[in-house]
C-alpha atoms as a PDB file:
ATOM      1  CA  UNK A   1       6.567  15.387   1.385  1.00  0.00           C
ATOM      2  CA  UNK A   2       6.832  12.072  -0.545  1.00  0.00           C
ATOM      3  CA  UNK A   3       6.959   8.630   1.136  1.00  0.00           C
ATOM      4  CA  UNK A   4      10.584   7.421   0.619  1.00  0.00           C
ATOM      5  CA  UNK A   5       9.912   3.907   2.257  1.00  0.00           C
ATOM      6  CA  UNK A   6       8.333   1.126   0.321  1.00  0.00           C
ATOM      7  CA  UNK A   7       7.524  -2.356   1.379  1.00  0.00           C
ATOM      8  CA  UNK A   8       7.757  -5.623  -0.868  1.00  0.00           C
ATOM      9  CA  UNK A   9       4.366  -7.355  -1.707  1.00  0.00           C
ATOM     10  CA  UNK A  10       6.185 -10.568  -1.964  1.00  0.00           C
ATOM     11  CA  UNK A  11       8.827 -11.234   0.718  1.00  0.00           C
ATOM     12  CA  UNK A  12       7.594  -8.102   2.809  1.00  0.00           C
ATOM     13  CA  UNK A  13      10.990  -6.701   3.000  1.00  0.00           C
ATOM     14  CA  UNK A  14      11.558  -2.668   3.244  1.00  0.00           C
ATOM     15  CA  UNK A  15      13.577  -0.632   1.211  1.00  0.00           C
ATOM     16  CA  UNK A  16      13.968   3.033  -0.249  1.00  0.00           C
ATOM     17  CA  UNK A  17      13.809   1.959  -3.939  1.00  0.00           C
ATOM     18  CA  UNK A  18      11.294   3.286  -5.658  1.00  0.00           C
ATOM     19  CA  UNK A  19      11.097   0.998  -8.786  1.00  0.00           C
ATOM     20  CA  UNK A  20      11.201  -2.932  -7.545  1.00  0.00           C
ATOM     21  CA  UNK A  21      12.383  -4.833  -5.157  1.00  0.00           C
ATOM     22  CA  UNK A  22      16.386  -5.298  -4.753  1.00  0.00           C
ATOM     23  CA  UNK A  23      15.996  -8.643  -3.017  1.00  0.00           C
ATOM     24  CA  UNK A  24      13.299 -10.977  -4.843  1.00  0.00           C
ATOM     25  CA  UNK A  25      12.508  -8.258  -7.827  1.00  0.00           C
ATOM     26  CA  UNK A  26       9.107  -8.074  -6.604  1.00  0.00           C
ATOM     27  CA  UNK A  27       6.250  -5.021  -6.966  1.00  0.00           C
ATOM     28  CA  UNK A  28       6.734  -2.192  -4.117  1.00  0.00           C
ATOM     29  CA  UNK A  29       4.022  -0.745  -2.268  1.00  0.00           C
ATOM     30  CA  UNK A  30       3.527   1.789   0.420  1.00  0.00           C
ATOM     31  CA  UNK A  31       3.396   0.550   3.481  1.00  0.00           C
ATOM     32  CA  UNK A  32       1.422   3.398   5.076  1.00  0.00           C
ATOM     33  CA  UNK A  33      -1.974   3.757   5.162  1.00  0.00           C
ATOM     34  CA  UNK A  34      -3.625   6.994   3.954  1.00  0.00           C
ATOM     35  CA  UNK A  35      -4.405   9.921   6.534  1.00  0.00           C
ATOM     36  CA  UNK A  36      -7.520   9.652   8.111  1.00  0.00           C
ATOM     37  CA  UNK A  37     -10.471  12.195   7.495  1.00  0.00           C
ATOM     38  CA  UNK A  38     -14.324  12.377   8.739  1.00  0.00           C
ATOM     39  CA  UNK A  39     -15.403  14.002   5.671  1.00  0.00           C
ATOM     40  CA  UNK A  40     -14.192  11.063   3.391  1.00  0.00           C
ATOM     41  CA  UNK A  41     -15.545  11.052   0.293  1.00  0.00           C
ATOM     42  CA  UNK A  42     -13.968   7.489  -0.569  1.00  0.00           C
ATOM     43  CA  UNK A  43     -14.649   4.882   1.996  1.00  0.00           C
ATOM     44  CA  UNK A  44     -17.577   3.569   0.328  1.00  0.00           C
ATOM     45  CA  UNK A  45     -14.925   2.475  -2.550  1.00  0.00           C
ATOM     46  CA  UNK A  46     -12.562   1.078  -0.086  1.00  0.00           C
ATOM     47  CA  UNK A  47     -15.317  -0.576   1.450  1.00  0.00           C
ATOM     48  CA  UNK A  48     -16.042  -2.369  -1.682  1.00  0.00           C
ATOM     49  CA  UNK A  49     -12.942  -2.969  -3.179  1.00  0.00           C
ATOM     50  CA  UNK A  50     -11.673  -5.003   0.257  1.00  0.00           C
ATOM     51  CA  UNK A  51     -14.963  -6.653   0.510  1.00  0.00           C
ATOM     52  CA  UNK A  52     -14.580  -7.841  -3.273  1.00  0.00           C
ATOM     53  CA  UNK A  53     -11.002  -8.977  -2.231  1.00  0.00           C
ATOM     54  CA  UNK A  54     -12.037 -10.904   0.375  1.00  0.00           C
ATOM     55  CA  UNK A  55     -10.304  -8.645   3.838  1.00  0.00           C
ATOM     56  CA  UNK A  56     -13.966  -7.913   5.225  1.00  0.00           C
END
């Protein structure tokens, strides 16, 4: 089942477009996070990329 609810990047607003934000035009994102596994074969890349950006 697709995620139908997408949050603003910019004024952090919600909305079911899929395309760009109705109230500021901004980029859409999804505001869940992914489902969480013990075999992930990723989290050494998430790791990374949100050290690199600065979160850790």
């Amino acid at each position: 089942m697709p995620t139908l609810l997408r949050k603003c990047s910019k004024c952090n607003k919600y909305t079911l477009k899929q395309n760009k934000c109705p109230y500021c035009g901004g980029p859409l994102v999804t505001p869940h996070p992914p489902k969480f596994s013990p075999e992930d074969k990723y989290i050494k890349y998430r790791i990374l990329a949100k050290k690199a950006a600065g979160l850790l």
